[in-house]
PDB file of N, CA and C in Angstrom:
ATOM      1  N   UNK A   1      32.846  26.532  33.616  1.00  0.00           N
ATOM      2  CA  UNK A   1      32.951  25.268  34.309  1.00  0.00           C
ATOM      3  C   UNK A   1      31.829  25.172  35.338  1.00  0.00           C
ATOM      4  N   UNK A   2      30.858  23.972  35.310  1.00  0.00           N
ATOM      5  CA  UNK A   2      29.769  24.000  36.278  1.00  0.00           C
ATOM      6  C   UNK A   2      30.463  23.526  37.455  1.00  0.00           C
ATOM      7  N   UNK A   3      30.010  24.364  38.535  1.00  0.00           N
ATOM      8  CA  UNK A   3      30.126  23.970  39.601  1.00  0.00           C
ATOM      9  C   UNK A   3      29.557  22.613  40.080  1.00  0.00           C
ATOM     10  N   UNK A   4      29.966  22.983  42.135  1.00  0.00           N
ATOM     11  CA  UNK A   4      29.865  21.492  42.312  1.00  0.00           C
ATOM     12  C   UNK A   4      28.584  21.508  42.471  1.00  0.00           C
ATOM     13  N   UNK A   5      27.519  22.291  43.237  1.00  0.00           N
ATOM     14  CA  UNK A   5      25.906  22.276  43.371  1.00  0.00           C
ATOM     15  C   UNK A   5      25.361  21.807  41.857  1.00  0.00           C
ATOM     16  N   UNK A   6      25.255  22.732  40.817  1.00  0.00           N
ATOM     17  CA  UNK A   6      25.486  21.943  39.278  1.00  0.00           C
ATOM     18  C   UNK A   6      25.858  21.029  39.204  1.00  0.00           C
ATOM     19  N   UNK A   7      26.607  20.649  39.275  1.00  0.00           N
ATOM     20  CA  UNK A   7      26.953  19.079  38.839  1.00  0.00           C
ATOM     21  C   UNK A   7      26.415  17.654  40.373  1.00  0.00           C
ATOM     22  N   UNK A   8      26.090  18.096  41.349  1.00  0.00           N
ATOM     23  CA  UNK A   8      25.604  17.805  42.186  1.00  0.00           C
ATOM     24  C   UNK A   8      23.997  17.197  41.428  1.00  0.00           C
ATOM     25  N   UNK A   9      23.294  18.465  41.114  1.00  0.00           N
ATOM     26  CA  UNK A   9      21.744  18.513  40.933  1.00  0.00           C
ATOM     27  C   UNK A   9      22.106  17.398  39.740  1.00  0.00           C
ATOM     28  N   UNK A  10      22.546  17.924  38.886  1.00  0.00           N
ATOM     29  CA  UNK A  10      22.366  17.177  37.496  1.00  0.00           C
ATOM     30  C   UNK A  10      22.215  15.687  37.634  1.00  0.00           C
ATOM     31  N   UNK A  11      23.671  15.069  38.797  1.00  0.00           N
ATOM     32  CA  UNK A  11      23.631  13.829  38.814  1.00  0.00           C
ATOM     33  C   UNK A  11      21.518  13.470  39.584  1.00  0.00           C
ATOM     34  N   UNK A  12      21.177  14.388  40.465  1.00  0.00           N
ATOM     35  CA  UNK A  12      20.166  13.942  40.979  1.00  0.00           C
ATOM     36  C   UNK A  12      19.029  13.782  40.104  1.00  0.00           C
ATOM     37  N   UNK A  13      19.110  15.082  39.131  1.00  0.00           N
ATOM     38  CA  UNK A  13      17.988  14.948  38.256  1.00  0.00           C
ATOM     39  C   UNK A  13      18.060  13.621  36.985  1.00  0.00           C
ATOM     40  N   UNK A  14      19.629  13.150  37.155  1.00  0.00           N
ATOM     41  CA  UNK A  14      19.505  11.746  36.362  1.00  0.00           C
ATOM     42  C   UNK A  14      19.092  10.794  36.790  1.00  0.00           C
ATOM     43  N   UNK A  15      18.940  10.658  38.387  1.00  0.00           N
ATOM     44  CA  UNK A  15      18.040   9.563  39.131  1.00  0.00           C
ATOM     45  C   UNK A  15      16.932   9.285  38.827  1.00  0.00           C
ATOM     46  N   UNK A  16      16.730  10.551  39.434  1.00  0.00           N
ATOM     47  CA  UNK A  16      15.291  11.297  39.641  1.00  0.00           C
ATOM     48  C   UNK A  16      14.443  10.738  38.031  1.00  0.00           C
ATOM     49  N   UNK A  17      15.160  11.279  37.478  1.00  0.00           N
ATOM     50  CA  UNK A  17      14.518  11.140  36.260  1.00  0.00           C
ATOM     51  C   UNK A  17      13.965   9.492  35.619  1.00  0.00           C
ATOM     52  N   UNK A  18      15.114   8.947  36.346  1.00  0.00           N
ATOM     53  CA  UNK A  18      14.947   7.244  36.099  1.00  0.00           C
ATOM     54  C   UNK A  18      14.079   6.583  36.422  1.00  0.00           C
ATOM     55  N   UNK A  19      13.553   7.075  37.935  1.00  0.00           N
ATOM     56  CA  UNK A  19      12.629   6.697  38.693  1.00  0.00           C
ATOM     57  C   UNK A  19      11.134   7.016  38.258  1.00  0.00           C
ATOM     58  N   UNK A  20      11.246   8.286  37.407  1.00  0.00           N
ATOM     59  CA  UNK A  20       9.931   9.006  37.118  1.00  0.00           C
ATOM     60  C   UNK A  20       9.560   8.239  35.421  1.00  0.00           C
ATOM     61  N   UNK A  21      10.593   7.977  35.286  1.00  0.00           N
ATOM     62  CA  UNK A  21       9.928   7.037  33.819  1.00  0.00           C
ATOM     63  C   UNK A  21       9.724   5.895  34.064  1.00  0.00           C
ATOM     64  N   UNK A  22      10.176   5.365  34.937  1.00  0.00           N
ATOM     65  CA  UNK A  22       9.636   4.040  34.998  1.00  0.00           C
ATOM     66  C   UNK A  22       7.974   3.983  36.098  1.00  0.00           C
ATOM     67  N   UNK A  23       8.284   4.994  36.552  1.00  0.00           N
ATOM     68  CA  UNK A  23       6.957   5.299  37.153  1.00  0.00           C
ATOM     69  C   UNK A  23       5.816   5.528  36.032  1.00  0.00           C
ATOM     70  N   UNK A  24       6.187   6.429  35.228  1.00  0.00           N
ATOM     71  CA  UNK A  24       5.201   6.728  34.265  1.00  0.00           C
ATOM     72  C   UNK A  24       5.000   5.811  33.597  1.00  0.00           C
ATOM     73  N   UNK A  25       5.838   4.954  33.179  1.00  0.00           N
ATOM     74  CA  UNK A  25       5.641   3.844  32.245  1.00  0.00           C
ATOM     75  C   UNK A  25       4.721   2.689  32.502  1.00  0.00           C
ATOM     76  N   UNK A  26       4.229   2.389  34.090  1.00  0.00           N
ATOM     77  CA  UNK A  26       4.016   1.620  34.771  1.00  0.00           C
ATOM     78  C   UNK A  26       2.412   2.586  34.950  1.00  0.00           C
ATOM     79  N   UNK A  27       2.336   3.151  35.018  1.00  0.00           N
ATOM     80  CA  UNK A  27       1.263   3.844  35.188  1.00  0.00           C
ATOM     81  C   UNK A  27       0.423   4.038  33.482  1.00  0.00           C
ATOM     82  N   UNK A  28       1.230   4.151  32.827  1.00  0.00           N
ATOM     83  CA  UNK A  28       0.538   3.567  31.230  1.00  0.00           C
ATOM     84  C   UNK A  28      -0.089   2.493  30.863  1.00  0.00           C
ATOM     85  N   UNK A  29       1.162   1.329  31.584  1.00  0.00           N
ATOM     86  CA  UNK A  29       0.229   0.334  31.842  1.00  0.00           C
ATOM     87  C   UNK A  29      -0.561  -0.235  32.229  1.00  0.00           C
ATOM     88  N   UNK A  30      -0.808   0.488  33.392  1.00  0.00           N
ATOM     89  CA  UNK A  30      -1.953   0.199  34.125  1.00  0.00           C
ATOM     90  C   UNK A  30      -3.570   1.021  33.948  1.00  0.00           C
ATOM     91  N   UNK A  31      -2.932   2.139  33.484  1.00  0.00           N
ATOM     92  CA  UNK A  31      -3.926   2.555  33.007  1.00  0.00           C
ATOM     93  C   UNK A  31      -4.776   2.093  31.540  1.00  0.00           C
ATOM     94  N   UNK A  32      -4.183   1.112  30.574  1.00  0.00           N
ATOM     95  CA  UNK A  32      -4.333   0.630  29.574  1.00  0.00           C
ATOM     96  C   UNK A  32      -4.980  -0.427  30.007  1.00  0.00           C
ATOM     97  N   UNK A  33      -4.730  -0.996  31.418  1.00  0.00           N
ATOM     98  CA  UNK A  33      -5.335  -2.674  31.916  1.00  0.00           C
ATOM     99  C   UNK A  33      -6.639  -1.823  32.130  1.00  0.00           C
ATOM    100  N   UNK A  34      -7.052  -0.640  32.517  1.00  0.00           N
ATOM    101  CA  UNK A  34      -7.836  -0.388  33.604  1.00  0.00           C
ATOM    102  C   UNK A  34      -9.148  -0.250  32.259  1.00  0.00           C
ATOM    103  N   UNK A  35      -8.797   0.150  31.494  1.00  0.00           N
ATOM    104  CA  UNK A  35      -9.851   0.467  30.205  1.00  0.00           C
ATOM    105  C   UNK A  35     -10.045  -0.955  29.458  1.00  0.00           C
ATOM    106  N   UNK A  36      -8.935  -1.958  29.609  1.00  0.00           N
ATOM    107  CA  UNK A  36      -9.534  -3.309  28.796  1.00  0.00           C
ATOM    108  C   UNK A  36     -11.034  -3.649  30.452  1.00  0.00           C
ATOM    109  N   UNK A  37     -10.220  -3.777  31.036  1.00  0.00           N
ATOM    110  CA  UNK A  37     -10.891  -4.625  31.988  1.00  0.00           C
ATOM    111  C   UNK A  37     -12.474  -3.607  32.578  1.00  0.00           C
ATOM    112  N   UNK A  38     -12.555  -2.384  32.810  1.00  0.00           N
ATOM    113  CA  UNK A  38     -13.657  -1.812  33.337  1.00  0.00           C
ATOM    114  C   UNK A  38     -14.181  -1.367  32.318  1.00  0.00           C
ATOM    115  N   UNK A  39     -14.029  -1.512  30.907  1.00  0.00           N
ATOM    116  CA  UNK A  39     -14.851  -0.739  29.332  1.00  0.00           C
ATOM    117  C   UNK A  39     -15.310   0.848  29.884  1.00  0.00           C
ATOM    118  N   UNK A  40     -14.401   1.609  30.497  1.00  0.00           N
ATOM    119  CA  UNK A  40     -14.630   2.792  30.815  1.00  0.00           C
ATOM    120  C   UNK A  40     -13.449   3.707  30.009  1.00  0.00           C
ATOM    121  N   UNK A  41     -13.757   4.392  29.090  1.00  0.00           N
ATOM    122  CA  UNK A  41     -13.287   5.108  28.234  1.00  0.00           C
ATOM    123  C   UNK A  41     -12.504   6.465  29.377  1.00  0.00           C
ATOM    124  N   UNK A  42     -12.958   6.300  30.429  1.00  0.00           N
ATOM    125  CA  UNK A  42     -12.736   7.870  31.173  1.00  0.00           C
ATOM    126  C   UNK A  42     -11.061   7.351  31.466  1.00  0.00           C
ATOM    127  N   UNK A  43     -10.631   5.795  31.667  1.00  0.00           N
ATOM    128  CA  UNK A  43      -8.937   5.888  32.030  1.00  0.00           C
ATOM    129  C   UNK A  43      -8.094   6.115  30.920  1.00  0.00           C
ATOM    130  N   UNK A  44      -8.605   6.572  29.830  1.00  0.00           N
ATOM    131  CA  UNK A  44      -7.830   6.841  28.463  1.00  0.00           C
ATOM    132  C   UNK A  44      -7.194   7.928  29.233  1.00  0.00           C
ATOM    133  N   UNK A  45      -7.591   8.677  29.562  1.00  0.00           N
ATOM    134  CA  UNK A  45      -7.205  10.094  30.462  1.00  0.00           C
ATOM    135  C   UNK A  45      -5.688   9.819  31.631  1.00  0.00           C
ATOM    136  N   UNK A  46      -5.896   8.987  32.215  1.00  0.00           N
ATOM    137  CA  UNK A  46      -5.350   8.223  33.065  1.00  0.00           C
ATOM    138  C   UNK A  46      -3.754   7.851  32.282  1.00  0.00           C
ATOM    139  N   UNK A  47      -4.055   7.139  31.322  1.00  0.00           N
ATOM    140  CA  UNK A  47      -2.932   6.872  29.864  1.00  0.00           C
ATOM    141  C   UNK A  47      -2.714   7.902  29.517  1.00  0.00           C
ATOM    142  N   UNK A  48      -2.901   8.886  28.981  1.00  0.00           N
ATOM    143  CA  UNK A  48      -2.638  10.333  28.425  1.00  0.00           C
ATOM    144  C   UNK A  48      -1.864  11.248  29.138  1.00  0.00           C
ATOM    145  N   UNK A  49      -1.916  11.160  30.518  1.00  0.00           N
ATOM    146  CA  UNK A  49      -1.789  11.967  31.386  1.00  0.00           C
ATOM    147  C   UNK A  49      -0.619  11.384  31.896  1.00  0.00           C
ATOM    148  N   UNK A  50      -0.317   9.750  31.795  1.00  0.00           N
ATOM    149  CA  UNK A  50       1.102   9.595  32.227  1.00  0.00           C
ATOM    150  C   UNK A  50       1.993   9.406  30.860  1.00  0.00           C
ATOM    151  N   UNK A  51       1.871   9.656  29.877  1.00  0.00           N
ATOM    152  CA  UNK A  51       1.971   9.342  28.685  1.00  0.00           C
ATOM    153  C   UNK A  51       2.836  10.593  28.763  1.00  0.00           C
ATOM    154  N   UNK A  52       2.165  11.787  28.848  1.00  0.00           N
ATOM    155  CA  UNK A  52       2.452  13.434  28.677  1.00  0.00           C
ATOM    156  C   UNK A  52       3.364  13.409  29.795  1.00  0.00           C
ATOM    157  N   UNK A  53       3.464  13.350  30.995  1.00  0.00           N
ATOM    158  CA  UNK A  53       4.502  13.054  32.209  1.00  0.00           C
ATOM    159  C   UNK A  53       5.781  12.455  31.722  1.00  0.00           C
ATOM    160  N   UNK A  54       5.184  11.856  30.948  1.00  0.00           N
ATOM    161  CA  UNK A  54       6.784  10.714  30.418  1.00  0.00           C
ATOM    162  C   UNK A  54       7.937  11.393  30.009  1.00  0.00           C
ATOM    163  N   UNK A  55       6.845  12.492  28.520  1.00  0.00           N
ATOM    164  CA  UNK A  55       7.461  12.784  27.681  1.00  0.00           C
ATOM    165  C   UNK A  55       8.080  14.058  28.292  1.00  0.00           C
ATOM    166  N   UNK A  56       7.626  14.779  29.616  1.00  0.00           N
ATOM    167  CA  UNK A  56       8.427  15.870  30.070  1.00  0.00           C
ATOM    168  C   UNK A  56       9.249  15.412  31.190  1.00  0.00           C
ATOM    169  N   UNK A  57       9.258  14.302  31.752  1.00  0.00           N
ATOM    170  CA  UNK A  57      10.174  14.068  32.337  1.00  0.00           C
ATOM    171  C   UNK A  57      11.548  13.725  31.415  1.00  0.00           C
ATOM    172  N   UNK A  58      11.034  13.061  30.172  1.00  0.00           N
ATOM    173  CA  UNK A  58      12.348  13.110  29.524  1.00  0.00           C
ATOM    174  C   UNK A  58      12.866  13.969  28.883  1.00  0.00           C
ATOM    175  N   UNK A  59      12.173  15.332  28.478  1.00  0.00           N
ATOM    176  CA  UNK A  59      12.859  16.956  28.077  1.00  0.00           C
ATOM    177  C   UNK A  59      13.777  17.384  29.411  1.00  0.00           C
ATOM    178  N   UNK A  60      13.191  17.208  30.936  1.00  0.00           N
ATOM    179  CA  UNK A  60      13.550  17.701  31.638  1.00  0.00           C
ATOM    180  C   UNK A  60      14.991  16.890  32.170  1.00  0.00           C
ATOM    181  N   UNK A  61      14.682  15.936  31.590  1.00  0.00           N
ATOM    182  CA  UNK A  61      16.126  15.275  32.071  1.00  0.00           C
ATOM    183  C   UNK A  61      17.087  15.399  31.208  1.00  0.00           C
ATOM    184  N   UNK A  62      16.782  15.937  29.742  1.00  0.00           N
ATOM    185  CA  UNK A  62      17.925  16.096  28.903  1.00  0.00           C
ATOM    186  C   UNK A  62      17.889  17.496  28.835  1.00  0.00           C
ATOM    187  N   UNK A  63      17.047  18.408  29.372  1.00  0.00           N
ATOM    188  CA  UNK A  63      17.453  19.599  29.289  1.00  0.00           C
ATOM    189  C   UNK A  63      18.728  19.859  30.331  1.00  0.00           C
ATOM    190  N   UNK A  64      19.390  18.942  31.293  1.00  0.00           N
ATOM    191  CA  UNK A  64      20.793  18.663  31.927  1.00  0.00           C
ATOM    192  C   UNK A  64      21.549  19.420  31.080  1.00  0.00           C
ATOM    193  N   UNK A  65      21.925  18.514  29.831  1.00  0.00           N
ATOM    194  CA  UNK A  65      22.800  18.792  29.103  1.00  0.00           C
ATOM    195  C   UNK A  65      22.401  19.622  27.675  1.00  0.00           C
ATOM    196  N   UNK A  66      21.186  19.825  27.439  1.00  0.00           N
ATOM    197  CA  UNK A  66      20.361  20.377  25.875  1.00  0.00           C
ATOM    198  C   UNK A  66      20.411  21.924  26.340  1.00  0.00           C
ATOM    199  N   UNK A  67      19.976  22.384  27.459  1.00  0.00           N
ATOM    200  CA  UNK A  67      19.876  23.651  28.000  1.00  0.00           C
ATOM    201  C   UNK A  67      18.358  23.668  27.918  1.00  0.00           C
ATOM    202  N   UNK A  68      18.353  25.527  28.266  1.00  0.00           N
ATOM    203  CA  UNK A  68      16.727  25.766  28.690  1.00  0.00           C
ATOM    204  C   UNK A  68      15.480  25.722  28.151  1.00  0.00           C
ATOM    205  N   UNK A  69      16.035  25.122  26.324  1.00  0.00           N
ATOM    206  CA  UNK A  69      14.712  25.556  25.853  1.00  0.00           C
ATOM    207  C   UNK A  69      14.385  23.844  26.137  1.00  0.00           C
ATOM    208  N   UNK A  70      15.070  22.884  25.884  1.00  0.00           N
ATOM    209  CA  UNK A  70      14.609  21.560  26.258  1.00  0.00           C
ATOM    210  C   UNK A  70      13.674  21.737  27.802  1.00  0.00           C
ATOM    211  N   UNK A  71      14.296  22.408  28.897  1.00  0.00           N
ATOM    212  CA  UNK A  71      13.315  22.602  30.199  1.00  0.00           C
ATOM    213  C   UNK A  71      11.848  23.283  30.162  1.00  0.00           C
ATOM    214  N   UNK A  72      11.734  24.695  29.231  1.00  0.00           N
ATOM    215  CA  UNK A  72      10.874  25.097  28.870  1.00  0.00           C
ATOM    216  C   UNK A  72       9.910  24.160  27.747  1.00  0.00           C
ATOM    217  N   UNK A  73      10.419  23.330  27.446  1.00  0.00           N
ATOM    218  CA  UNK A  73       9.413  22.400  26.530  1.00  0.00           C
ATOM    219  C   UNK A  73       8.562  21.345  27.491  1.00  0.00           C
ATOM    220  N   UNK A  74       9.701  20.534  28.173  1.00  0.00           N
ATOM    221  CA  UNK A  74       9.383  19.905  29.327  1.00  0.00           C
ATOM    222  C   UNK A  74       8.279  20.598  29.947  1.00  0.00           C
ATOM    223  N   UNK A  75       8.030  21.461  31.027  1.00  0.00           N
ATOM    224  CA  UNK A  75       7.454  21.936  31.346  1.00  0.00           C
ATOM    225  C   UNK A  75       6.053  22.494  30.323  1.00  0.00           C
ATOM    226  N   UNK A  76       6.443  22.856  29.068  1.00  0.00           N
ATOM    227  CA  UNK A  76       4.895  23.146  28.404  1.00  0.00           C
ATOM    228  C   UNK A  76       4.365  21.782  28.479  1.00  0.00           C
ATOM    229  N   UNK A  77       4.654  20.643  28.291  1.00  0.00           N
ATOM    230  CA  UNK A  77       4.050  19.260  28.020  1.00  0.00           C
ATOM    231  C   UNK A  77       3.791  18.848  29.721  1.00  0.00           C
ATOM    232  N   UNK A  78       4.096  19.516  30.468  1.00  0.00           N
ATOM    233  CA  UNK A  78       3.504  19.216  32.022  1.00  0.00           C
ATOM    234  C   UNK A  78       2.543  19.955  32.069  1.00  0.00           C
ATOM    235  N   UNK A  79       2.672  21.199  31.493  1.00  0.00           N
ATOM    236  CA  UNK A  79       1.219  21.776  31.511  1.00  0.00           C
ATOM    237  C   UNK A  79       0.348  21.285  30.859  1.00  0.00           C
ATOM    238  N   UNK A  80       0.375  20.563  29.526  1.00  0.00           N
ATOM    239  CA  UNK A  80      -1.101  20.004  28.978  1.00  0.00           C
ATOM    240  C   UNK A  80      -1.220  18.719  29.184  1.00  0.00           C
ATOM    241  N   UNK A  81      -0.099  17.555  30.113  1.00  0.00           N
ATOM    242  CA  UNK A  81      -0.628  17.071  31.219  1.00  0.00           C
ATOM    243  C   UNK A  81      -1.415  17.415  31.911  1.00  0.00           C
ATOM    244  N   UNK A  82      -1.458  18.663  32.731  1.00  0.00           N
ATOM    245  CA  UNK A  82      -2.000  18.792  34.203  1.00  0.00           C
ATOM    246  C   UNK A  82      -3.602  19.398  33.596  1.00  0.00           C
ATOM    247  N   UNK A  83      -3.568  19.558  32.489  1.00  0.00           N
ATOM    248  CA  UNK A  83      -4.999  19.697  31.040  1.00  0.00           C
ATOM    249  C   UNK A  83      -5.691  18.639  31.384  1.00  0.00           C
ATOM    250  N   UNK A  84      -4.726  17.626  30.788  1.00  0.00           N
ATOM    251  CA  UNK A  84      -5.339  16.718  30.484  1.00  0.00           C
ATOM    252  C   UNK A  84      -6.254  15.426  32.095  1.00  0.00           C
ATOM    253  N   UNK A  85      -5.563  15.768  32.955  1.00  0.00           N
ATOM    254  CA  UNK A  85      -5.812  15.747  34.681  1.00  0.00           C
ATOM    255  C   UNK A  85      -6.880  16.283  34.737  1.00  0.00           C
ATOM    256  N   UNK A  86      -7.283  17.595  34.524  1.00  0.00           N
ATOM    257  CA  UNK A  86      -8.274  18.101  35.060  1.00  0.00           C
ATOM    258  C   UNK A  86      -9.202  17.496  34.166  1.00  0.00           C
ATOM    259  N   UNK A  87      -9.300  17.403  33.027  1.00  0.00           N
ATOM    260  CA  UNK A  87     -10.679  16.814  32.132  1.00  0.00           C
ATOM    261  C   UNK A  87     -11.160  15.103  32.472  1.00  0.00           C
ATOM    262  N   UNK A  88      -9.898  14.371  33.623  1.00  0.00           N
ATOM    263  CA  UNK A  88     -10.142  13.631  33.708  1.00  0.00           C
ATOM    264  C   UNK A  88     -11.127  13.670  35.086  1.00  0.00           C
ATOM    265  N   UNK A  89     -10.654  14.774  35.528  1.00  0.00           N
ATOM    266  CA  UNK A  89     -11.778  14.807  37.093  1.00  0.00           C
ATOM    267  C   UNK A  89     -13.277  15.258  37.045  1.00  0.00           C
ATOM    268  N   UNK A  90     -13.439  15.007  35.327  1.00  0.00           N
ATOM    269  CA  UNK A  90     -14.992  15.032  35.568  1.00  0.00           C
ATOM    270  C   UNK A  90     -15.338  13.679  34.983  1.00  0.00           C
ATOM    271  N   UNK A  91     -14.624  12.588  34.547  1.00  0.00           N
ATOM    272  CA  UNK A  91     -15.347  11.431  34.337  1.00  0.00           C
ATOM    273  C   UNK A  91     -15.128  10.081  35.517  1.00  0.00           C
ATOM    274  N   UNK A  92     -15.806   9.538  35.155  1.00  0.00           N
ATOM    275  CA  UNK A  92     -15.880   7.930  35.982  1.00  0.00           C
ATOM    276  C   UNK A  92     -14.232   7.730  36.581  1.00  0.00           C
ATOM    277  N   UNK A  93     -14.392   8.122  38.356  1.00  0.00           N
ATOM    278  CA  UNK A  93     -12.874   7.720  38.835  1.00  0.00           C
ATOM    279  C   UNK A  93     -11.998   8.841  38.871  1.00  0.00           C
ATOM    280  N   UNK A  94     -12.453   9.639  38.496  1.00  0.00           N
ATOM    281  CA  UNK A  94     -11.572  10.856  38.258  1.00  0.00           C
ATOM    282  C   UNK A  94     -10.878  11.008  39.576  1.00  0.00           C
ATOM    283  N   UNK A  95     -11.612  10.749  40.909  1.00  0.00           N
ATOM    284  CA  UNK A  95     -10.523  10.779  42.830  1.00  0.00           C
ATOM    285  C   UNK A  95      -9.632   9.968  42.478  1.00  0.00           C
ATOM    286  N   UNK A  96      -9.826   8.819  41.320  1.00  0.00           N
ATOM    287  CA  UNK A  96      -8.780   7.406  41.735  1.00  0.00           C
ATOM    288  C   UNK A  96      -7.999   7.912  41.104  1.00  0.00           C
ATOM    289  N   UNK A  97      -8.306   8.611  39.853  1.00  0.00           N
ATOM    290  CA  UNK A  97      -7.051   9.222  39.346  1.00  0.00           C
ATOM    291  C   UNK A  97      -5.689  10.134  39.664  1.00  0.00           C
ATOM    292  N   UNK A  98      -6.832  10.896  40.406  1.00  0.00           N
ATOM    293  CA  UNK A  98      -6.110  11.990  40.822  1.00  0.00           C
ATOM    294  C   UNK A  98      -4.863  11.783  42.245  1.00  0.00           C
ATOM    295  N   UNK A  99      -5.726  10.410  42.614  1.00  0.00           N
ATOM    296  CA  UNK A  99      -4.593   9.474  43.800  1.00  0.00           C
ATOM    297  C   UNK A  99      -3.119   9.316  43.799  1.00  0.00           C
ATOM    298  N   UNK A 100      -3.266   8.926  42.082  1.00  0.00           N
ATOM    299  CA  UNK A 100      -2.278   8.207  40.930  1.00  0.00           C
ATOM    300  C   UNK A 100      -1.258   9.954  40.911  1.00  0.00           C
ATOM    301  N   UNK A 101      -1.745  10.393  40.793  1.00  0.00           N
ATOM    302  CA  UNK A 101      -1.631  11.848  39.688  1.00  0.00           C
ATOM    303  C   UNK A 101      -0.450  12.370  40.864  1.00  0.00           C
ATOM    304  N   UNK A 102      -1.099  12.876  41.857  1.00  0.00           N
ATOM    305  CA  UNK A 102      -0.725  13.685  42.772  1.00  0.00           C
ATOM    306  C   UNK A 102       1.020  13.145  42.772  1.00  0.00           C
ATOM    307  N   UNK A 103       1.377  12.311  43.475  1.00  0.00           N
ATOM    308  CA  UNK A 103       2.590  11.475  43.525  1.00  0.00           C
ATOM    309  C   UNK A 103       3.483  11.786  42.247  1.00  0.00           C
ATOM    310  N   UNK A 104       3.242  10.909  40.929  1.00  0.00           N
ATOM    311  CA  UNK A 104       3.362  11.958  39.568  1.00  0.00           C
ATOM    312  C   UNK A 104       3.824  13.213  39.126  1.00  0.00           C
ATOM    313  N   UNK A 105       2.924  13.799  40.014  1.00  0.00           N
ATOM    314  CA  UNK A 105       3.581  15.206  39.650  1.00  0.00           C
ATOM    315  C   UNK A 105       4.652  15.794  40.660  1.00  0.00           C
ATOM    316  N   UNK A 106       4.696  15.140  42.072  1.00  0.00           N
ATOM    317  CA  UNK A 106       5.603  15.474  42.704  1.00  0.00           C
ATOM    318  C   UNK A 106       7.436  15.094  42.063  1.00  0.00           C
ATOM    319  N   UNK A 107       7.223  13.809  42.076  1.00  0.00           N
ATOM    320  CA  UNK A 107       7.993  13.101  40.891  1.00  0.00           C
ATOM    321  C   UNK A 107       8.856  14.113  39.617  1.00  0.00           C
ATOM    322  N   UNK A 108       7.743  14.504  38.779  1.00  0.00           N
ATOM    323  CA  UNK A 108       7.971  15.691  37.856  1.00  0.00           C
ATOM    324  C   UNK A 108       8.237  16.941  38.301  1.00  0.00           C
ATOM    325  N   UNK A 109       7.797  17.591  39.813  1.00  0.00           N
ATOM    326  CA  UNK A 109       8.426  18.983  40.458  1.00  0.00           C
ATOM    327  C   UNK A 109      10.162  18.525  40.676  1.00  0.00           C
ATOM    328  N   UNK A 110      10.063  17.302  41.103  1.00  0.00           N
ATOM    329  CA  UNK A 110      11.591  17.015  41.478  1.00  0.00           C
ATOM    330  C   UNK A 110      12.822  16.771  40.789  1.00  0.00           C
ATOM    331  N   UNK A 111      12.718  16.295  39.050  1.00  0.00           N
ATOM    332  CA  UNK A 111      12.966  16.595  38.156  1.00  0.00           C
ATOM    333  C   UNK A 111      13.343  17.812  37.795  1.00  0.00           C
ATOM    334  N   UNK A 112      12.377  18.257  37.653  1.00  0.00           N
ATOM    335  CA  UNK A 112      12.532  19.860  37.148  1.00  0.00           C
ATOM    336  C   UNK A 112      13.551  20.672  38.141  1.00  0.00           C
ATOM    337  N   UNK A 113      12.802  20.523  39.133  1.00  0.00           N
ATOM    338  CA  UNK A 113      13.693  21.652  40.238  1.00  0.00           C
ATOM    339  C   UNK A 113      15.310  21.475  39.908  1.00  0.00           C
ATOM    340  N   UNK A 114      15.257  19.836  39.773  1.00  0.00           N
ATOM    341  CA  UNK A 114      17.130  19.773  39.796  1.00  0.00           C
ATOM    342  C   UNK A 114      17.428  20.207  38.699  1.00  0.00           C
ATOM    343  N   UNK A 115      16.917  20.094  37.824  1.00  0.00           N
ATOM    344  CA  UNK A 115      17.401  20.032  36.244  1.00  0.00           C
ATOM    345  C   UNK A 115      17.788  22.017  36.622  1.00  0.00           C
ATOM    346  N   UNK A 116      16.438  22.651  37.029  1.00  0.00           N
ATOM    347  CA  UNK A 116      16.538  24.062  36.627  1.00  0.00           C
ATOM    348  C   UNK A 116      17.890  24.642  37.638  1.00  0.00           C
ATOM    349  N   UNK A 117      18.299  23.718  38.696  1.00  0.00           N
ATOM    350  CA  UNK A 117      19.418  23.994  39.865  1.00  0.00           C
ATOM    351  C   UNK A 117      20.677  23.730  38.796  1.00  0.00           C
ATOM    352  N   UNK A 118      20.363  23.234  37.765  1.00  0.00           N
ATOM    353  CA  UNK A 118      21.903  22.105  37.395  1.00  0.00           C
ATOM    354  C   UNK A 118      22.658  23.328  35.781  1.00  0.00           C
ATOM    355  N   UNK A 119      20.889  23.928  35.611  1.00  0.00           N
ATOM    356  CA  UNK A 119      21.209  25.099  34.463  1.00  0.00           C
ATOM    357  C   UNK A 119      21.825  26.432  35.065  1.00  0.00           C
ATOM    358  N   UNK A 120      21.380  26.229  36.332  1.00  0.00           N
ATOM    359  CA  UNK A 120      21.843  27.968  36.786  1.00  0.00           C
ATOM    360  C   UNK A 120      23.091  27.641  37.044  1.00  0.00           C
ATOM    361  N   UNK A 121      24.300  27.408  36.091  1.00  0.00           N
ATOM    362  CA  UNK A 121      25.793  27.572  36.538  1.00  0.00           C
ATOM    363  C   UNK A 121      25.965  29.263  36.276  1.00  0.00           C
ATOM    364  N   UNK A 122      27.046  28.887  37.125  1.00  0.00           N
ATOM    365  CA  UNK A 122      27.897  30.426  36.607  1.00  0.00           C
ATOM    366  C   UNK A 122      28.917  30.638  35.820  1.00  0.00           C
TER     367      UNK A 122
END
C-alpha cells in the first residue's frame, strides 16, 4: 500500500506534468513559427528539443503508475534532449534558445523528482 508522501508526490507529478506539456507543446509551436518566419534552419533544434521534453515528460508522468522502467526511459529521452540543446548552441540563437531551455528543464527535474518520490513506496 503506497503511502501518504507516495501518493502525495504522484498527485504532484500529475500537475506538474500537465503544466510541462503544455509548456512543451507551446514551445513547438513557437519554435515552428520561428523557422517559417526567420528561414533559419538552426530553430529546428529549438522544435526537437521541446518535442524530446514532451515525450519524457510523458514517460515520466506515467511512469506514476507503469513503474521504473517507464522513468528510466523518460529520462534516456531527456538525455538526447539535452543532445540535442547542446548542438543547438552552436547555431544562429543558440543564447535565445538556451533562455527557452533552461526553464524546460527545470519543469522536467520537477516531474521526475516526484514521479521518482511517488516509486520509492515501501
Amino acid at each position: 500500500m503506497p503511502t501518504a508522501v507516495a501518493t502525495r508526490a504522484g498527485r504532484t507529478a500529475d500537475r506538474i506534468a500537465v503544466v510541462s506539456g503544455v509548456v512543451h507543446a507551446a514551445c513547438v509551436g513557437f519554435g515552428i513559427f520561428l523557422v517559417d518566419e526567420s528561414d533559419s534552419a538552426g530553430y529546428w533544434f529549438l522544435v526537437a528539443f521541446a518535442a524530446l521534453g514532451l515525450a519524457a515528460t510523458v514517460l515520466g508522468w506515467a511512469s506514476v503508475r507503469a513503474g521504473r522502467g517507464a522513468w528510466v526511459g523518460g529520462v534516456v529521452v531527456l538525455g538526447l534532449s539535452i543532445g540535442v540543446l547542446a548542438g543547438a548552441l552552436l547555431q544562429e540563437g543558440g543564447l535565445g534558445m538556451l533562455s527557452i531551455a533552461i526553464p524546460l528543464l527545470f519543469i522536467d527535474y520537477l516531474v521526475f523528482s516526484n514521479a521518482q518520490r511517488a516509486l520509492h513506496r515501501p
